[in-house]
Protein backbone atom coordinates (compact mmCIF):
# COMPACT_ATOMS: atom_id res chain seq x y z
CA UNK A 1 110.55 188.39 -18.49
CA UNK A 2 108.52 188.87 -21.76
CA UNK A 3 109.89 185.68 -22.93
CA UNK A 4 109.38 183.23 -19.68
CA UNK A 5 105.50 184.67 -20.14
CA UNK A 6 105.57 183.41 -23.47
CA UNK A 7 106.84 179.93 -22.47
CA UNK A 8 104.22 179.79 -19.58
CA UNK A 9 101.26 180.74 -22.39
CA UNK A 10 102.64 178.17 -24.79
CA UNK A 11 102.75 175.51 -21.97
CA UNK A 12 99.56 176.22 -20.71
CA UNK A 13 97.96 175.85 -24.38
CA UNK A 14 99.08 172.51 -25.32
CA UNK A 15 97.95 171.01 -21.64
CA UNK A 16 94.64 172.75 -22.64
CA UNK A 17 94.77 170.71 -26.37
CA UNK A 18 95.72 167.41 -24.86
CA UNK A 19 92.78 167.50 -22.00
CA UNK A 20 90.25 168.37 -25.34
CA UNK A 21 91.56 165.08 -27.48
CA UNK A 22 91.47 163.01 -24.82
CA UNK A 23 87.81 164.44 -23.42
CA UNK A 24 86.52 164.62 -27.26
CA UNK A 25 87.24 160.24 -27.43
CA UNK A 26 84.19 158.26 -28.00
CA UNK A 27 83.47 155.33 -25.67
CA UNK A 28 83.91 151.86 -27.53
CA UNK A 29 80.95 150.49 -29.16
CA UNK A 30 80.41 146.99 -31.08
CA UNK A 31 77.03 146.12 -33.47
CA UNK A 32 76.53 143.14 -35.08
CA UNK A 33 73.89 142.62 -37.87
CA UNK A 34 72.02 140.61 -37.86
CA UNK A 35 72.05 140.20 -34.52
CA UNK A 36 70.11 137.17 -34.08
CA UNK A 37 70.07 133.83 -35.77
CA UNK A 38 70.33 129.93 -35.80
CA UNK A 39 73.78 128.01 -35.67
CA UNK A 40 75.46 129.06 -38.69
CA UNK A 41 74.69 132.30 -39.72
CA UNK A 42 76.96 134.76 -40.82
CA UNK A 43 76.77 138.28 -39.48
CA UNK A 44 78.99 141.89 -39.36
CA UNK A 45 80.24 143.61 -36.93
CA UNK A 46 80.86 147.18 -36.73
CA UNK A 47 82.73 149.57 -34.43
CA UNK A 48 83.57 152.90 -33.23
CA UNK A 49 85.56 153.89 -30.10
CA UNK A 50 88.65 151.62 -30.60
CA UNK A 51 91.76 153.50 -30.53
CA UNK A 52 95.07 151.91 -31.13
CA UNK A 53 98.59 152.32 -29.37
CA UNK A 54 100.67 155.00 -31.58
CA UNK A 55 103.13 151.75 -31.83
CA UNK A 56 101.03 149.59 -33.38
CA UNK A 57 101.42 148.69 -37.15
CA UNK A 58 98.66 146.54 -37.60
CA UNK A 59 95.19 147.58 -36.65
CA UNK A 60 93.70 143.65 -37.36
CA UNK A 61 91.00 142.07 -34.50
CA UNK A 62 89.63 139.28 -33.76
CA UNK A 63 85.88 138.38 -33.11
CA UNK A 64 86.09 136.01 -30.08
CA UNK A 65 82.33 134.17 -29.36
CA UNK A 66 81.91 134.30 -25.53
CA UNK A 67 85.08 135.38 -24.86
CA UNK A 68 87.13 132.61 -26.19
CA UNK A 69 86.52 131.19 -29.50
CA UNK A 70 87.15 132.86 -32.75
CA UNK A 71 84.70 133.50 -34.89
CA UNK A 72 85.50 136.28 -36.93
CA UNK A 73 87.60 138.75 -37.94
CA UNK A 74 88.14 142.21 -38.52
CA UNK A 75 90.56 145.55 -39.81
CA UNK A 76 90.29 148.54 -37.52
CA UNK A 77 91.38 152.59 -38.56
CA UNK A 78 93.33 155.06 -36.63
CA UNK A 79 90.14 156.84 -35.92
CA UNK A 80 88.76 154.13 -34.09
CA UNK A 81 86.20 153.02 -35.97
CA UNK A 82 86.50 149.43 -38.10
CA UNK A 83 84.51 146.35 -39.33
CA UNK A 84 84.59 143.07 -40.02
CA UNK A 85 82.80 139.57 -40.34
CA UNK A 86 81.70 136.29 -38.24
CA UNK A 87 79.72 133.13 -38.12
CA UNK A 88 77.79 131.66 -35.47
CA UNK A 89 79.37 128.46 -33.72
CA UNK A 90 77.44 125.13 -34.97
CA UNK A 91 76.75 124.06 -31.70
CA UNK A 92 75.67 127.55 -30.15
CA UNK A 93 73.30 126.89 -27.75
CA UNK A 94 69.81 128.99 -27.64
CA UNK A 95 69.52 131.98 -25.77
CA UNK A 96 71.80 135.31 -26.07
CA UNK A 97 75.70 135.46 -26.17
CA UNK A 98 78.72 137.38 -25.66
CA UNK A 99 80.76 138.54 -28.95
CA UNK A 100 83.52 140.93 -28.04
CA UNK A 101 86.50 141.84 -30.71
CA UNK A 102 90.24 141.73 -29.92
CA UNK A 103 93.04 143.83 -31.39
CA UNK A 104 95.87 142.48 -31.75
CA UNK A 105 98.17 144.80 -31.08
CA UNK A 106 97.37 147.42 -27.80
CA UNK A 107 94.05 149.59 -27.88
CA UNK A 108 91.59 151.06 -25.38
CA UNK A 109 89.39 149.23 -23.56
CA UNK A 110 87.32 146.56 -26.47
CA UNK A 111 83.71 146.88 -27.45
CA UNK A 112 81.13 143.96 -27.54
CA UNK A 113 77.93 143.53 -27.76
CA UNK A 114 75.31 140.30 -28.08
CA UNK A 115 74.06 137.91 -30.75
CA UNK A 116 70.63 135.91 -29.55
CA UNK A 117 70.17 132.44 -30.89
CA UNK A 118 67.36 131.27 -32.14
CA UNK A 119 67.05 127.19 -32.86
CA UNK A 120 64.27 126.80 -35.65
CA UNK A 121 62.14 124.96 -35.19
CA UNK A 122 61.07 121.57 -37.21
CA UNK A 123 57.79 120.82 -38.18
CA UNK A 124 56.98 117.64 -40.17
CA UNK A 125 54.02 118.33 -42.10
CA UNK A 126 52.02 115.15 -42.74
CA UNK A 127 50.77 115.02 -46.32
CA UNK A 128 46.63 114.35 -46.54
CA UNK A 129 46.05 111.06 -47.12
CA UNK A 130 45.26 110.04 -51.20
CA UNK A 131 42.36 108.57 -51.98
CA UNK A 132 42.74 106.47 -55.02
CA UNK A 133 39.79 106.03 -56.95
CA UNK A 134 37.71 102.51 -56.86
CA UNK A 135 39.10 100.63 -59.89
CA UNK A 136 36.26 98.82 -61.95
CA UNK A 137 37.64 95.84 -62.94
CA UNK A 138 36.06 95.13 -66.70
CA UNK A 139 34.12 91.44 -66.16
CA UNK A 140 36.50 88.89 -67.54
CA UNK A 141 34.53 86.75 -70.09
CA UNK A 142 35.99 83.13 -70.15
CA UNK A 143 36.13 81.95 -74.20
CA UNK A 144 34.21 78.69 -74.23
CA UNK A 145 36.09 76.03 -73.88
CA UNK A 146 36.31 72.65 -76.15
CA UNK A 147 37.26 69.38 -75.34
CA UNK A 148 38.93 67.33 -77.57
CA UNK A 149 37.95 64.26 -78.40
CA UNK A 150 38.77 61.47 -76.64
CA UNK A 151 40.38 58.50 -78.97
CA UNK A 152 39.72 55.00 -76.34
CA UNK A 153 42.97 53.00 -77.26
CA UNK A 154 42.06 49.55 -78.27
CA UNK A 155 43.44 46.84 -76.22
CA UNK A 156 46.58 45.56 -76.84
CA UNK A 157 46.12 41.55 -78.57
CA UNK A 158 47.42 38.88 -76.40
CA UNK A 159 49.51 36.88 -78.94
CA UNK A 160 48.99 33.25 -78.87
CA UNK A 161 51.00 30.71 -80.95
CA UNK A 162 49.27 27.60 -82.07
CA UNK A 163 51.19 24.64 -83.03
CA UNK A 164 50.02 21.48 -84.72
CA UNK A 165 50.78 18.57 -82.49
CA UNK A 166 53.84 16.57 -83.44
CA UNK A 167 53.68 13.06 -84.06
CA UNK A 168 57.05 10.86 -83.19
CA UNK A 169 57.62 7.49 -85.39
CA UNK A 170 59.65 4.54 -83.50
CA UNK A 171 59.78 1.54 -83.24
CA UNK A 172 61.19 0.86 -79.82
CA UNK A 173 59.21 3.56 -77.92
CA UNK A 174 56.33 5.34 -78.14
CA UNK A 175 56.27 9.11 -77.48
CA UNK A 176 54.07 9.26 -74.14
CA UNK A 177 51.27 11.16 -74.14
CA UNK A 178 51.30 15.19 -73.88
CA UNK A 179 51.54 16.56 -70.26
CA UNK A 180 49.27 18.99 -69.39
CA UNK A 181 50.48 21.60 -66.96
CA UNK A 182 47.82 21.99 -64.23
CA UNK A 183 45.46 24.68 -64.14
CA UNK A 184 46.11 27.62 -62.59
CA UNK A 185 44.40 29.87 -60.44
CA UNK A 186 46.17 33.02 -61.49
CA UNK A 187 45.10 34.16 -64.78
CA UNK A 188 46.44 37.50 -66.77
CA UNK A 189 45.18 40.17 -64.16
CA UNK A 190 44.56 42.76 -67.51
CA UNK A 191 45.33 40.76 -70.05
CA UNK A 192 45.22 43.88 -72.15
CA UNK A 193 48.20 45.64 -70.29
CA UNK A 194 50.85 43.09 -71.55
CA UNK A 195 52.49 40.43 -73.67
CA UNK A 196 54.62 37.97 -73.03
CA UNK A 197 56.59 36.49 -76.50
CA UNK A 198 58.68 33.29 -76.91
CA UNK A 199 61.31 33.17 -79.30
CA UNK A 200 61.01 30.07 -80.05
CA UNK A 201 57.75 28.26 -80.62
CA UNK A 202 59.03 24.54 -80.64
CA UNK A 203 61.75 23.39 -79.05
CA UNK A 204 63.94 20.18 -77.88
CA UNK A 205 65.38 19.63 -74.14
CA UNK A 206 68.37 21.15 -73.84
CA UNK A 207 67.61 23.85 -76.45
CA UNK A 208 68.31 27.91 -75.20
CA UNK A 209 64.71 29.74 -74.99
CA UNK A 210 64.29 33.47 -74.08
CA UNK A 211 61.13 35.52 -72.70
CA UNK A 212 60.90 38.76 -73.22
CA UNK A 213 57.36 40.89 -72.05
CA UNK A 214 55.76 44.22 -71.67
CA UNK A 215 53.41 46.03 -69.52
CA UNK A 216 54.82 45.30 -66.23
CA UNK A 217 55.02 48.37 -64.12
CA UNK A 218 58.47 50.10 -63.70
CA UNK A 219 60.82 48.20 -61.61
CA UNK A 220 59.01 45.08 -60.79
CA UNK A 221 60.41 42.00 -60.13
CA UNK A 222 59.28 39.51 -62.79
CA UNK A 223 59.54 35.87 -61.83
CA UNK A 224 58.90 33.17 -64.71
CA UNK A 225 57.33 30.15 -63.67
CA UNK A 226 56.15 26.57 -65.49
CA UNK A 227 54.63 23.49 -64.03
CA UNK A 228 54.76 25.34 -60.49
CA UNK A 229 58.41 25.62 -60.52
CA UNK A 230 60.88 29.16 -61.48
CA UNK A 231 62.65 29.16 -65.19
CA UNK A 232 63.73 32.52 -64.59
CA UNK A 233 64.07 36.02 -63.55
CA UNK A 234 64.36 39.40 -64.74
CA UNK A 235 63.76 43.59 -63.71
CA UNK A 236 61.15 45.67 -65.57
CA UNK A 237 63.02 48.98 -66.96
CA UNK A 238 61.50 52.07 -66.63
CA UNK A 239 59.49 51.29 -69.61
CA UNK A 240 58.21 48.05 -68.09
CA UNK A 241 59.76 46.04 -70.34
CA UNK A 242 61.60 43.21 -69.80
CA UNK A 243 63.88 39.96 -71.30
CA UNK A 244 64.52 36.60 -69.66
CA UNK A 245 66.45 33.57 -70.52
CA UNK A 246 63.91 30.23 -69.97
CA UNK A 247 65.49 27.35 -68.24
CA UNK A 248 63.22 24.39 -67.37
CA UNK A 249 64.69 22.06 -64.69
CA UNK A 250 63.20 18.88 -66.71
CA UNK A 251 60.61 18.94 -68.88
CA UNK A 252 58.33 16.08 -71.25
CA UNK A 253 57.30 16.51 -74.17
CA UNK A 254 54.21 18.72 -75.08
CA UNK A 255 53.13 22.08 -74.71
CA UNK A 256 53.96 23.92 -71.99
CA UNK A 257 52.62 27.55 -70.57
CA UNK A 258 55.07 29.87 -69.35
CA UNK A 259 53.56 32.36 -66.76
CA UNK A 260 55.62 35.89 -66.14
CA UNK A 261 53.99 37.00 -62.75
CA UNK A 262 54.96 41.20 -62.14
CA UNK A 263 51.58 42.72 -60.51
CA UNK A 264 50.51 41.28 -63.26
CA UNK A 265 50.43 37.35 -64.51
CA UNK A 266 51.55 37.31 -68.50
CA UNK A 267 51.57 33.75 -70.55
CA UNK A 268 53.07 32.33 -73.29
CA UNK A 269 53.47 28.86 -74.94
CA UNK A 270 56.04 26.49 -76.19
CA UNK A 271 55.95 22.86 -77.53
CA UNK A 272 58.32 20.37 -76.48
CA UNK A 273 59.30 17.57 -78.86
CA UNK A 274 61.51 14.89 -78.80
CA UNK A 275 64.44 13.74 -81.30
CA UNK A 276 63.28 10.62 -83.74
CA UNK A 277 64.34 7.62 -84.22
CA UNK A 278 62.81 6.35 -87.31
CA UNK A 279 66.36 6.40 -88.82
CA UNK A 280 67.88 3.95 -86.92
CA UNK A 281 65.29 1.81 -88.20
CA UNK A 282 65.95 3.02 -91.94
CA UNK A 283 69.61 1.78 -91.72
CA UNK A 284 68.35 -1.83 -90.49
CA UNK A 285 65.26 -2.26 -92.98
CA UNK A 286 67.96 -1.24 -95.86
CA UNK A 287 70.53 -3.31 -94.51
CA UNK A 288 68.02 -6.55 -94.46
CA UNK A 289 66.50 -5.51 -97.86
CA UNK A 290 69.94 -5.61 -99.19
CA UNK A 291 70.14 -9.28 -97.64
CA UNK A 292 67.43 -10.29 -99.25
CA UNK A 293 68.11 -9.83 -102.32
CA UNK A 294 71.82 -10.81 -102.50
CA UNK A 295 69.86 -13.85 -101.25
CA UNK A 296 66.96 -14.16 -104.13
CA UNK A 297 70.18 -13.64 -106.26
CA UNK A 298 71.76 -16.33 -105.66
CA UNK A 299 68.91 -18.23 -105.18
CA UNK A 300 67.82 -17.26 -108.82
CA UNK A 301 71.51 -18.34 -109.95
CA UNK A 302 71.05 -21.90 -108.23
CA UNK A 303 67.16 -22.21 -109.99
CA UNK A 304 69.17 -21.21 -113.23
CA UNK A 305 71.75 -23.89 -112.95
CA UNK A 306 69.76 -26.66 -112.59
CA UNK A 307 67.50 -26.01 -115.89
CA UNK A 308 71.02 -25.79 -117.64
């Protein structure tokens, strides 16, 4: 009897202990801190109340952000209590939220608590306007200025070759008298702008005769002209320079102008002359001299002859 009194007391005790652990638990509780912020900020959490299953071997949690994504996480202690770390979702919307933690392995009932989110705010701040300062501007003083002097270019001398007139001996013909090419109506324009040069200043029919001229502006067409008819043609280079062969259709004897019309009417001379023929006439005077005194030879001879 004494010792089924002793079982009953010893029974009765530990139902007594177990009610008192379980009754002394404390309810769980989550903080975070801080517990507000913008998108991004790290915060703790803290708890107390958490009490693991006697099975577990690993008190680690997780800190879920409104219920379902992990943000965080944690290490817990048999006594319920534990801590850990978490970071507010980038794209957290404003306004308050739910952050919970969840063991891993079995526990009581889990703690949470809520983090408010705050967007900030941006304000542009417009810098004052700067006034820069009126800039005086030194007066400019202009150095005097000097002309050079201006040099007047003389005007360039129209060359004009003067020829003696040629007198032709014969004694068949006589050299006709000098034609005179008409006058013309289109004199040098500037007759200080150009010249117009002959290479030759007395020539035969027949003979080769070249023209060559200046002043004629760049490019012209030059057309050489004498007694009203073309002797030739030629381009002015980019200098206005230009060279001509002279061919004369027929021509008499005498001087002749040459006119090189380019914008601008140029002139130069040339005297014609025909061949003599006062040798011809040579051979036949010595021939008959030669005559004549073969003759008076002989004549002399016979005058002789009869004195003897």
């Amino acid at each position: 009897m004494r010792s089924l009194g002793l079982l009953v007391a010893i029974a009765a005790g530990v139902t007594v202990l177990s009610t008192t652990s379980a009754a002394a638990q404390q309810p769980p509780a989550l903080s975070a801190s801080p517990n507000a912020g913008a998108p991004g900020t790290a915060f703790k959490v803290a708890w107390t109340g958490v009490y693991f299953d006697p099975d577990c071997t690993t008190y680690a949690v997780n800190v879920l952000w409104d219920g379902k994504t992990v943000v965080g996480s944690g290490q817990g202690t048999g006594r319920g209590t534990g801590s850990g770390s978490a970071t507010v979702p980038a794209t957290a919307t404003a306004g308050q939220h739910r952050v919970e933690i969840q063991t891993v392995c079995q526990s009581t009932r889990p703690a949470g608590t809520t983090f408010t989110v705050r967007i900030p705010t941006t304000t542009t701040t417009t810098p004052p306007p700067t006034t820069q300062p009126p800039v005086t501007n030194p007066p400019v003083t202009q150095p005097p200025v000097t002309n050079p002097p201006v040099t007047t270019r003389p005007p360039r001398p129209t060359t004009t070759t003067t020829t003696p007139p040629v007198t032709t001996t014969t004694t068949t013909e006589s050299t006709p008298p000098s034609s005179s090419e008409p006058p013309s109506s289109s004199e040098p324009s500037n007759p200080g702008d150009g010249i117009l040069v002959l290479d030759k200043e007395n020539i035969q029919p027949g003979d080769a005769l070249t023209a060559t001229g200046t002043g004629c502006p760049k490019g012209a067409n030059v057309t050489l002209k004498s007694l009203g008819q073309n002797v030739g043609k030629a381009t002015a280079d980019e200098n206005g320079e230009f060279t001509a062969p002279v061919k004369f259709a027929s021509i008499e004897p005498g001087r002749h102008k040459v006119r090189a019309e380019c914008g601008i009417v140029l002139v130069g001379n040339v005297d014609v002359t025909l061949s003599s023929s006062s040798s011809g006439t040579t051979s036949t005077l010595v021939v008959l001299l030669f005559f004549l005194l073969v003759g008076a030879a002989m004549l002399r001879r016979q005058f002789t002859g009869l004195r003897r």
